[in-house]
Protein backbone atom coordinates (compact mmCIF):
# COMPACT_ATOMS: atom_id res chain seq x y z
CA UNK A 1 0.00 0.00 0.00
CA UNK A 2 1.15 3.47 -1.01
CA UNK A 3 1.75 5.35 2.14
CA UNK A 4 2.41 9.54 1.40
CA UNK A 5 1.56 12.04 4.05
CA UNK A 6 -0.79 14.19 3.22
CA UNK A 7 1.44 16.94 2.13
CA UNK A 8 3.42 14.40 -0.32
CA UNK A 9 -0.28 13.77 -1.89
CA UNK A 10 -0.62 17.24 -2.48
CA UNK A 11 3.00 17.84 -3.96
CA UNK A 12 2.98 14.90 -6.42
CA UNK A 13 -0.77 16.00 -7.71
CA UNK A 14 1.12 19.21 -8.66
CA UNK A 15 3.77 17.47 -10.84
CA UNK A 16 2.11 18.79 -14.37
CA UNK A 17 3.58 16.96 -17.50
CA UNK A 18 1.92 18.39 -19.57
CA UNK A 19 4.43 20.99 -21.20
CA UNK A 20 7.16 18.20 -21.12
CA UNK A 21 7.20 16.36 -24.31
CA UNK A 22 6.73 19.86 -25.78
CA UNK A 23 10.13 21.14 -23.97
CA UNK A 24 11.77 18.36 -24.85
CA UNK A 25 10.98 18.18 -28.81
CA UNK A 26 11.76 21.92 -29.02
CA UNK A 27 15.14 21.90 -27.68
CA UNK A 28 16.11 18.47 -29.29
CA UNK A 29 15.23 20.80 -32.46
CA UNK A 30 18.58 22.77 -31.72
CA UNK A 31 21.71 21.32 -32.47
CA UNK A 32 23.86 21.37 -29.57
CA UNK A 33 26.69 19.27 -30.33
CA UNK A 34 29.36 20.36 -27.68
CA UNK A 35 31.46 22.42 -30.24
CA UNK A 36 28.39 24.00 -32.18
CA UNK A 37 29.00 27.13 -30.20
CA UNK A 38 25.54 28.72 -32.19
CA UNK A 39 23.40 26.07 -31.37
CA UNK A 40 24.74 25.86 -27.86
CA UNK A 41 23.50 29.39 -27.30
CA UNK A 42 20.31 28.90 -28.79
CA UNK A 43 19.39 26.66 -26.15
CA UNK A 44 21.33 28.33 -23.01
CA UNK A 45 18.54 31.20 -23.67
CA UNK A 46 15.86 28.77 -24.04
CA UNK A 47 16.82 26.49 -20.99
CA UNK A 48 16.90 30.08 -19.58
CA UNK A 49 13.21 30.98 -19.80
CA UNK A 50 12.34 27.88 -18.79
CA UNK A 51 13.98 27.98 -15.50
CA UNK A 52 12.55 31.39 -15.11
CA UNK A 53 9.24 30.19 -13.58
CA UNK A 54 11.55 28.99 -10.09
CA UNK A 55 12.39 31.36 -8.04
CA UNK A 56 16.21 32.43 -7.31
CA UNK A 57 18.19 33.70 -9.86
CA UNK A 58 19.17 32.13 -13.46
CA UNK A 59 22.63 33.44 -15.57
CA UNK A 60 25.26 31.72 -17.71
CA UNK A 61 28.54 31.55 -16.89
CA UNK A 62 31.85 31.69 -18.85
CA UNK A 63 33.55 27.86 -19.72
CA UNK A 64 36.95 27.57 -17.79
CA UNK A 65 39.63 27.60 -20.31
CA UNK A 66 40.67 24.03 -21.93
CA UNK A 67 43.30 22.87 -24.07
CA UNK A 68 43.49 20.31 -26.97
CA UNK A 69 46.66 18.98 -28.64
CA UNK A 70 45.86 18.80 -32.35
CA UNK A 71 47.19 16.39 -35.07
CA UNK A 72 50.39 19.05 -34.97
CA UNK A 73 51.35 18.29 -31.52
CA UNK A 74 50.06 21.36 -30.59
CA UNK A 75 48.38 22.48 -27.95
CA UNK A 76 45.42 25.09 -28.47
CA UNK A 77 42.86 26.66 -26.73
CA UNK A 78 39.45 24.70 -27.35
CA UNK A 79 36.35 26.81 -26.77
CA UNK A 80 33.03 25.50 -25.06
CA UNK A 81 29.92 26.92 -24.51
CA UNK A 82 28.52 29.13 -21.77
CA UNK A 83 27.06 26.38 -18.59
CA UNK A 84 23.82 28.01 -16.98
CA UNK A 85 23.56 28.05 -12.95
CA UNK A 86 19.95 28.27 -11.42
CA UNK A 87 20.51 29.50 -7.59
CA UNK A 88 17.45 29.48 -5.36
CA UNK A 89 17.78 29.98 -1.19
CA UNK A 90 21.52 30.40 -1.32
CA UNK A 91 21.69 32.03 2.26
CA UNK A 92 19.69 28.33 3.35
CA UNK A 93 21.64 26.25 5.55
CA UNK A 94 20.85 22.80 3.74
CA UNK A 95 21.30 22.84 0.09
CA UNK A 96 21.22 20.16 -2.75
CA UNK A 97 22.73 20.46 -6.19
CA UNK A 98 21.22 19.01 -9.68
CA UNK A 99 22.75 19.03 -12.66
CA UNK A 100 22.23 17.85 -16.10
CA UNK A 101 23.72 18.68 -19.77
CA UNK A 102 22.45 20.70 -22.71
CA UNK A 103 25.26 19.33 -25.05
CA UNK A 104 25.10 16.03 -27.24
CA UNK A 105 27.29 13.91 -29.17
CA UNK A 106 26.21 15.05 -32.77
CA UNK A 107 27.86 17.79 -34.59
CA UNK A 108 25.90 20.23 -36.48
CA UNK A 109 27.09 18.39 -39.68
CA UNK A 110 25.33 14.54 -38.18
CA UNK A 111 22.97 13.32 -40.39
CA UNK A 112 21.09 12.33 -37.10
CA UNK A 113 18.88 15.82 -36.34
CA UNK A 114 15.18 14.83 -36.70
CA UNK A 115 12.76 13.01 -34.41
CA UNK A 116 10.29 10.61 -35.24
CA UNK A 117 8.24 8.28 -33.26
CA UNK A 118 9.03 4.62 -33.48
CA UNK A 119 4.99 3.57 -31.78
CA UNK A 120 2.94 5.61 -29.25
CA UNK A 121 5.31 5.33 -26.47
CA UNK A 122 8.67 5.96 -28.12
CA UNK A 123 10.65 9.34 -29.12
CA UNK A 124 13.68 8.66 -31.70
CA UNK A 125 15.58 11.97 -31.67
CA UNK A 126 19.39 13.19 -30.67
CA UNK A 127 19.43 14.53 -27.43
CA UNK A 128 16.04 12.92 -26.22
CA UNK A 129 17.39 11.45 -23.67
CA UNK A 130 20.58 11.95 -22.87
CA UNK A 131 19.44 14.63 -21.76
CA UNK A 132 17.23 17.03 -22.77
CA UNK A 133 14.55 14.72 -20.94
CA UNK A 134 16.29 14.70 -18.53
CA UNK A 135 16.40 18.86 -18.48
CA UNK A 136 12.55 18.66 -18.15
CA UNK A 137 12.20 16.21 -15.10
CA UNK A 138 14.07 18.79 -13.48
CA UNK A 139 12.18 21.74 -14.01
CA UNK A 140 8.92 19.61 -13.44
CA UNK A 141 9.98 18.43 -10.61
CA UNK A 142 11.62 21.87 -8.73
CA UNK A 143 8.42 23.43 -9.74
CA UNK A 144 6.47 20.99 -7.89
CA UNK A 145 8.19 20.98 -4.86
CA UNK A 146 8.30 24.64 -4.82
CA UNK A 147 4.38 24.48 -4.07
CA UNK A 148 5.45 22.63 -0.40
CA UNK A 149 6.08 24.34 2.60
CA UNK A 150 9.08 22.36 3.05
CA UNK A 151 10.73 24.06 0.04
CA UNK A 152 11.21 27.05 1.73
CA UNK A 153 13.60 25.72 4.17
CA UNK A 154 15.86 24.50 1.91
CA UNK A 155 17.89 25.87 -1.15
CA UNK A 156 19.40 24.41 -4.27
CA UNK A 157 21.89 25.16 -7.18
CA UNK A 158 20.77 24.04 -10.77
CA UNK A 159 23.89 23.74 -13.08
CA UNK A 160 23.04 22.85 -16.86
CA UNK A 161 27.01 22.54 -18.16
CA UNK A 162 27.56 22.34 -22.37
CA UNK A 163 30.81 20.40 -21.89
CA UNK A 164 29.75 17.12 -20.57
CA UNK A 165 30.06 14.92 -23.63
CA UNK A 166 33.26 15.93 -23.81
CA UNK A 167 34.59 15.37 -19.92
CA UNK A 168 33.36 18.29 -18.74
CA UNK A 169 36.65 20.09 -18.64
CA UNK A 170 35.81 23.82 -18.62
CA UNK A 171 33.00 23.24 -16.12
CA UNK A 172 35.13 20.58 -13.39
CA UNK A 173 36.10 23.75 -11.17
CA UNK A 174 32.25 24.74 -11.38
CA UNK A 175 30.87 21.66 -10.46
CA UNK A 176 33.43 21.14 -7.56
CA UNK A 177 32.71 24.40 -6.41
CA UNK A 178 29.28 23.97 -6.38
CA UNK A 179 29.24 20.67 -4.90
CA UNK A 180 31.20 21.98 -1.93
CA UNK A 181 29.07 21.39 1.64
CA UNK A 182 25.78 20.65 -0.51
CA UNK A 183 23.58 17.58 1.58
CA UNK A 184 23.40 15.42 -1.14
CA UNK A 185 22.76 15.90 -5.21
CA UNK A 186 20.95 14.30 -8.26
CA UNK A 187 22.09 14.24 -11.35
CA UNK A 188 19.70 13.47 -14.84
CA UNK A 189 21.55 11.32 -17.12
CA UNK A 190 19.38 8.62 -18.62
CA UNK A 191 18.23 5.41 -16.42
CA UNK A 192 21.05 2.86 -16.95
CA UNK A 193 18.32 0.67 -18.73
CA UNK A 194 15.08 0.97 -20.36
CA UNK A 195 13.34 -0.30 -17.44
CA UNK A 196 14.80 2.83 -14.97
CA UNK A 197 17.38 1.07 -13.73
CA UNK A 198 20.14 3.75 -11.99
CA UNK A 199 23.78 3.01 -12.20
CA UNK A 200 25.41 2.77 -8.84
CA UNK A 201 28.91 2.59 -9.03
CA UNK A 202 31.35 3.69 -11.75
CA UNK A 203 34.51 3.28 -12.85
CA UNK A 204 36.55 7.05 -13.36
CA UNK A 205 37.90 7.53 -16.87
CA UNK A 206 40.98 9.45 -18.25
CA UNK A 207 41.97 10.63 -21.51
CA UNK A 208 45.77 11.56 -22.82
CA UNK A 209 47.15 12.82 -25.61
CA UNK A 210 51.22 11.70 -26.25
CA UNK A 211 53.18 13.97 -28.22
CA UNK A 212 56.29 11.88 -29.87
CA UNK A 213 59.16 14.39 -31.36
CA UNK A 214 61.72 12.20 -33.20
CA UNK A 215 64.09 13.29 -36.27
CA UNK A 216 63.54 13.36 -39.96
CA UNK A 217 65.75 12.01 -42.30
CA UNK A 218 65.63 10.04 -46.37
CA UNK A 219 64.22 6.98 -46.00
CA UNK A 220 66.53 5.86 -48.49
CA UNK A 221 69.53 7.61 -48.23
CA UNK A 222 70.32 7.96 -44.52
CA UNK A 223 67.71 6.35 -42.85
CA UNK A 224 69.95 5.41 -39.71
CA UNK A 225 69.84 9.19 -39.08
CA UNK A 226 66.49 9.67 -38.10
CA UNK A 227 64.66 9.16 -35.25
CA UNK A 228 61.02 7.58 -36.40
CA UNK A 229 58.15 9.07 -34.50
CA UNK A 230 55.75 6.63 -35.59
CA UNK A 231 57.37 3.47 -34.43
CA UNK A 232 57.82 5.01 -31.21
CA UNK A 233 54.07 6.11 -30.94
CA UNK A 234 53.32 2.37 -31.76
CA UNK A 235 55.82 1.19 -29.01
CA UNK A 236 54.04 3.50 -26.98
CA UNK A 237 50.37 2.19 -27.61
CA UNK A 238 51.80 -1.28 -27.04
CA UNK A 239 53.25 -0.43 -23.94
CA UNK A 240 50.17 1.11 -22.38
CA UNK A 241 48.50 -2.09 -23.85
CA UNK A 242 50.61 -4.25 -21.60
CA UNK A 243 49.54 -1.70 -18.24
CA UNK A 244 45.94 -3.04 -18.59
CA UNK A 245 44.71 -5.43 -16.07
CA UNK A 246 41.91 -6.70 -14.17
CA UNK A 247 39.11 -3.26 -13.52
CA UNK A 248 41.64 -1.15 -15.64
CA UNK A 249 41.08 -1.02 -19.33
CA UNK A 250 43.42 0.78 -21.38
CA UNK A 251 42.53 1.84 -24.76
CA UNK A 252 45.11 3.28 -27.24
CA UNK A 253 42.39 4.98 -29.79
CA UNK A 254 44.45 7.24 -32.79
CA UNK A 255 47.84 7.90 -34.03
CA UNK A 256 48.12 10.76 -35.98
CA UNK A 257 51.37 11.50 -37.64
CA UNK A 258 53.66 10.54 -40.55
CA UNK A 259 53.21 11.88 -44.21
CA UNK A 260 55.66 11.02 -47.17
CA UNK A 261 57.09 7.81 -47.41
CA UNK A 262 60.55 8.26 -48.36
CA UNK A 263 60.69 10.54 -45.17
CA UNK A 264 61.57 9.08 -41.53
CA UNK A 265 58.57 11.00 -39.82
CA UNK A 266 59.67 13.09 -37.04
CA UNK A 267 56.31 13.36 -35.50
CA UNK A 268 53.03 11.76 -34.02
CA UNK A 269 50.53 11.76 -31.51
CA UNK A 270 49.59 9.21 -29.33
CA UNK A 271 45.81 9.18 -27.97
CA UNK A 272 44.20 6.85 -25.25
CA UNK A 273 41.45 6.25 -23.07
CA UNK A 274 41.44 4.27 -19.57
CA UNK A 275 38.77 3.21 -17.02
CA UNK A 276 40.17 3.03 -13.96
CA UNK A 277 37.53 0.83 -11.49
CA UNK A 278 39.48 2.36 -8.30
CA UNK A 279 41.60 5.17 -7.35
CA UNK A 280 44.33 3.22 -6.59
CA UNK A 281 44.42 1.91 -9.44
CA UNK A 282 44.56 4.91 -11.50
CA UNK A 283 47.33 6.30 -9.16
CA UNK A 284 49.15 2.73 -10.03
CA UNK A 285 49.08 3.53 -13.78
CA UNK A 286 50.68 6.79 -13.19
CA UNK A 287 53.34 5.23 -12.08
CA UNK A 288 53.63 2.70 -15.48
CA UNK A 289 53.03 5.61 -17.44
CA UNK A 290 55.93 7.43 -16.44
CA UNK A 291 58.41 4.57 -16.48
CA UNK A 292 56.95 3.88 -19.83
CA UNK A 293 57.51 7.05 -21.12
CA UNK A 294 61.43 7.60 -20.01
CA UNK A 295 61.84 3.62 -21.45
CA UNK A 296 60.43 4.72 -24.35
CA UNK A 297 62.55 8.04 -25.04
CA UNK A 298 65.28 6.14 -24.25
CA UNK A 299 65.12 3.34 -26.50
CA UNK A 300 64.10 5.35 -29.46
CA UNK A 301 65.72 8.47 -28.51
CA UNK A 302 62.49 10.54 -28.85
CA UNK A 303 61.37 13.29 -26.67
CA UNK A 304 57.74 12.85 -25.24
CA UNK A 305 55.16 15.63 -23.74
CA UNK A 306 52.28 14.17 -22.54
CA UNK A 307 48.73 16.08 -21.55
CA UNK A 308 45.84 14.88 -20.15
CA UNK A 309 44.60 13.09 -16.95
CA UNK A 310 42.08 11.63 -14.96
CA UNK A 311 39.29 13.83 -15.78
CA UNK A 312 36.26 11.45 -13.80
CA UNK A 313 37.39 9.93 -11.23
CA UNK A 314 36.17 6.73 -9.94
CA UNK A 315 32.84 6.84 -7.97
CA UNK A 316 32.09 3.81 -5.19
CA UNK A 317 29.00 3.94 -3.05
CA UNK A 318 29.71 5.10 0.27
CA UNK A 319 27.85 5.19 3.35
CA UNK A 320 25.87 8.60 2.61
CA UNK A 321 25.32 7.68 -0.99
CA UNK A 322 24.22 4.08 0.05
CA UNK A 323 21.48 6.29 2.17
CA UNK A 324 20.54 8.15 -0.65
CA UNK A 325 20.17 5.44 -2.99
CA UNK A 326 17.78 4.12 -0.12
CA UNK A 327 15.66 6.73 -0.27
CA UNK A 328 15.02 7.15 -4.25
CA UNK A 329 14.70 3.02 -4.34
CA UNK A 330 12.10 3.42 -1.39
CA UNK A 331 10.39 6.66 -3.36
CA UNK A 332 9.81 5.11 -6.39
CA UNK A 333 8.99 1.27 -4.72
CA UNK A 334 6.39 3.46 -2.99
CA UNK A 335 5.14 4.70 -6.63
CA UNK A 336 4.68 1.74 -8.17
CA UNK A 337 7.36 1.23 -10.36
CA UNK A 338 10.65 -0.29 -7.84
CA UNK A 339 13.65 -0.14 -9.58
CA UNK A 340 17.34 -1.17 -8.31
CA UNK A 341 20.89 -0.33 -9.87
CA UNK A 342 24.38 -1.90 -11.09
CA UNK A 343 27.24 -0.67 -11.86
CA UNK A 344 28.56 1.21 -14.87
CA UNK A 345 31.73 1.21 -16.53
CA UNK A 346 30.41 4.33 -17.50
CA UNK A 347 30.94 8.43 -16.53
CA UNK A 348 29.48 11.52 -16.27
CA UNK A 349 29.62 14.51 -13.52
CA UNK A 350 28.16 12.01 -10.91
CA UNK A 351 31.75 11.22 -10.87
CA UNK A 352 33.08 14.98 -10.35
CA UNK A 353 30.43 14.84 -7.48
CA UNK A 354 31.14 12.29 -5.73
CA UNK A 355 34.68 12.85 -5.48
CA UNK A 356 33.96 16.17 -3.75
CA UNK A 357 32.25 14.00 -0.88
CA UNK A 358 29.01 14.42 -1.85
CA UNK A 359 26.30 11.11 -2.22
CA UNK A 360 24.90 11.65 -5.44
CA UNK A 361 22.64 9.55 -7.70
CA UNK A 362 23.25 9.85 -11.09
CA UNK A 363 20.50 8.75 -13.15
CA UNK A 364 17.93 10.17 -12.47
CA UNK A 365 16.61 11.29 -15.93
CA UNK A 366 14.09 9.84 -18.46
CA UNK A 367 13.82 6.03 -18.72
CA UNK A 368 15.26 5.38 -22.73
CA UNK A 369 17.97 3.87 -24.59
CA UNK A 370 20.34 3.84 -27.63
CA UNK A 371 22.15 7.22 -26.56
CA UNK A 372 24.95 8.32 -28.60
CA UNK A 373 23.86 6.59 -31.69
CA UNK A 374 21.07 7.34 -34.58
CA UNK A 375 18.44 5.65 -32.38
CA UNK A 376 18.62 7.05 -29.20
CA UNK A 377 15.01 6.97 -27.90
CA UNK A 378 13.30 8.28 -24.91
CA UNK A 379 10.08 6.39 -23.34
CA UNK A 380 7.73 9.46 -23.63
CA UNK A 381 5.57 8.38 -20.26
CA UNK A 382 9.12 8.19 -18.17
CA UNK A 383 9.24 11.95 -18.42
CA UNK A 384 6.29 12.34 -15.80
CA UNK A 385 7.59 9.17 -14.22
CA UNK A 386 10.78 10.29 -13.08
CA UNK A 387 9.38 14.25 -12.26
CA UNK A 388 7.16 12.46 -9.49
CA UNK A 389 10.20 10.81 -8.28
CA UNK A 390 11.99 13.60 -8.10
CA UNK A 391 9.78 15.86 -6.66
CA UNK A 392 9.20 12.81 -4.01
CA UNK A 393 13.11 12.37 -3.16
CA UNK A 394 13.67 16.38 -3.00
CA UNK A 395 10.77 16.36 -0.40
CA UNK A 396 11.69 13.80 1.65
CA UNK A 397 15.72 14.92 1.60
CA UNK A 398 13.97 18.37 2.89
CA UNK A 399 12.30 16.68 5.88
CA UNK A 400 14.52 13.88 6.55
CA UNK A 401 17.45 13.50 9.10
CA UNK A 402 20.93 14.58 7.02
CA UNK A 403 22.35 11.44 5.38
């Protein structure tokens, strides 16, 4: 038997979903591929009246500077789009954070930029999901809970970043600084599967780039005086090969480089991926990086710079999160549709979050599938779903004991 007070009747009754769908087939109309700087505006000032209707304040702010090595070896400033921050009650002594994304994986140029419905139930469209839906549970659900009385005791920062797709690197200081002494946060990337399914724990990810300077020389003529930047790129990507092991995957993606063939090329870059399952492990590879690296330079007498990191680190449950996961399996058991978790191998700011001390659940957007491909779908009746779950967890972290 359902059991809501009274006051939790009352607050999901005013979850409206009616102008959801419509929210979310409008922006998924705008290109916002994380480096379509237009489109990415387009939607910060739509997102922007949207959020209007909450109280608090509602602005964009700058991108952090980033850098990029290109195919050149060098490094360049890469721009990103402006993030927007909703702040409501900041002088309120108990605050929670949400956040979600505006940017997508398709370029402007994708052929993948229309929507069409697959049956009655299901929205094909870029961005449906992951996470403009998402985007709209939020709103639905802070307006909701702004009709309780136990809103006004608590506050709450809203940050919508345009990086995420791409690691979130010009918004990291944001979200850490945002983060900072909040009670606990949501975040509103897609359910992990179809059926609303959360991810629990992640792995962290980190992404290099490995610039290899070696010599030029004939290929022909003097061959022995040249120093060839591609074979030590390759010994490089076999190396980092040989670091993976057991809950760290290592993934050597691209070597750009090279040109003529009667030319001993003098330069290439190295880029790779890996998935760290636990800090200590990405701490561990570090280590093998480095001492790969100097073996490398020596052996092949190549200079190496190297840029890049761990940008999302890994994310266990801990005792507060395992609370808060509690309460948003016991919210939605209570609404008729229990759902549980597993763990991901993959990442998103939930990680930034979490390593700033902070239980957060991730997934708390649209139930839908597909994302990052062509058929990325959202499950059209998740979208007042998940705004009734949200509005129910928000309430209950407002009149519960602190995790």
């Amino acid at each position: 038997m359902k059991q809501f007070s009274p006051q939790e009747t009352a607050l999901l009754a005013a979850v409206d979903p009616a102008p959801m769908l419509a929210q979310v087939q409008s922006w998924s109309s705008v290109n916002t591929g994380t480096g379509n700087l237009a489109g990415l505006k387009i939607q910060a000032g739509m997102l922007a009246d949207a959020f209007s209707a909450l109280p608090g304040g509602v602005g964009l702010t700058d991108a952090a500077p980033v850098t990029a090595v290109n195919a050149e070896g060098q490094e360049r400033d890469l721009d990103n789009g402006q993030h927007l921050l909703v702040r409501v009650r900041p002088e309120a002594t108990r605050r929670f954070l949400l956040t979600g994304h505006m940017d997508t994986v398709f370029p402007a140029t994708h052929p993948f930029q229309a929507q069409h419905w697959l049956d009655g139930e299901t929205l094909i469209g870029p961005g449906v999901a992951d996470m403009k839906g998402g985007i709209a549970v939020i709103i639905a659900a802070l307006t909701a809970f702004e009709t309780t009385e136990a809103a006004a005791s608590v506050g709450y920062d809203v940050l919508i970043n345009s990086d995420e797709e791409t690691g979130s690197l010009s918004s990291a200081a944001l979200i850490a600084e945002l983060a900072r002494g909040k009670a606990a946060a949501l975040t509103y990337e897609p359910s992990a599967l179809p059926d609303g399914t959360l991810a629990g724990a992640r792995g962290g990810s980190g992404n290099w780039s490995l610039t290899v300077t070696g010599k030029s020389a004939h290929a022909g003529r003097n061959p022995q005086d040249g120093r060839n930047a591609i074979v030590a790129a390759a010994a490089l990507a076999l190396g980092l090969k040989a670091l993976q092991r057991e809950g760290l995957s290592v993934n050597p993606s691209r070597i750009d480089g090279g040109g003529a063939t009667n030319v001993v090329p003098d330069l290439a870059v190295l880029r790779f991926n890996i998935r760290p399952r636990e800090l200590a492990m990405a701490e561990a590879f570090e280590t093998g990086l480095a001492n790969l690296i100097a073996q490398v330079e020596a052996e092949h007498e190549v200079s190496i710079h190297r840029h890049g990191g761990i940008s999302r680190p890994p994310k266990p449950i801990d005792a507060r999160a395992e609370k808060l996961f509690g309460i948003v399996e016991e919210c939605s058991a209570l609404l008729g549709s229990p759902i549980g978790r597993i763990a991901s191998g993959g990442v998103c700011d939930g990680n930034n979050i979490a390593a700033c001390g902070i239980p957060v659940v991730d997934t708390m957007g649209v139930r839908g599938g597909a994302i990052h491909s062509s058929d990325e779908f959202l499950i059209a009746p998740s979208l007042a779903e998940r705004a009734k779950l949200s509005a129910l967890v928000l309430h209950r972290l407002a009149t519960g004991a602190p995790l």
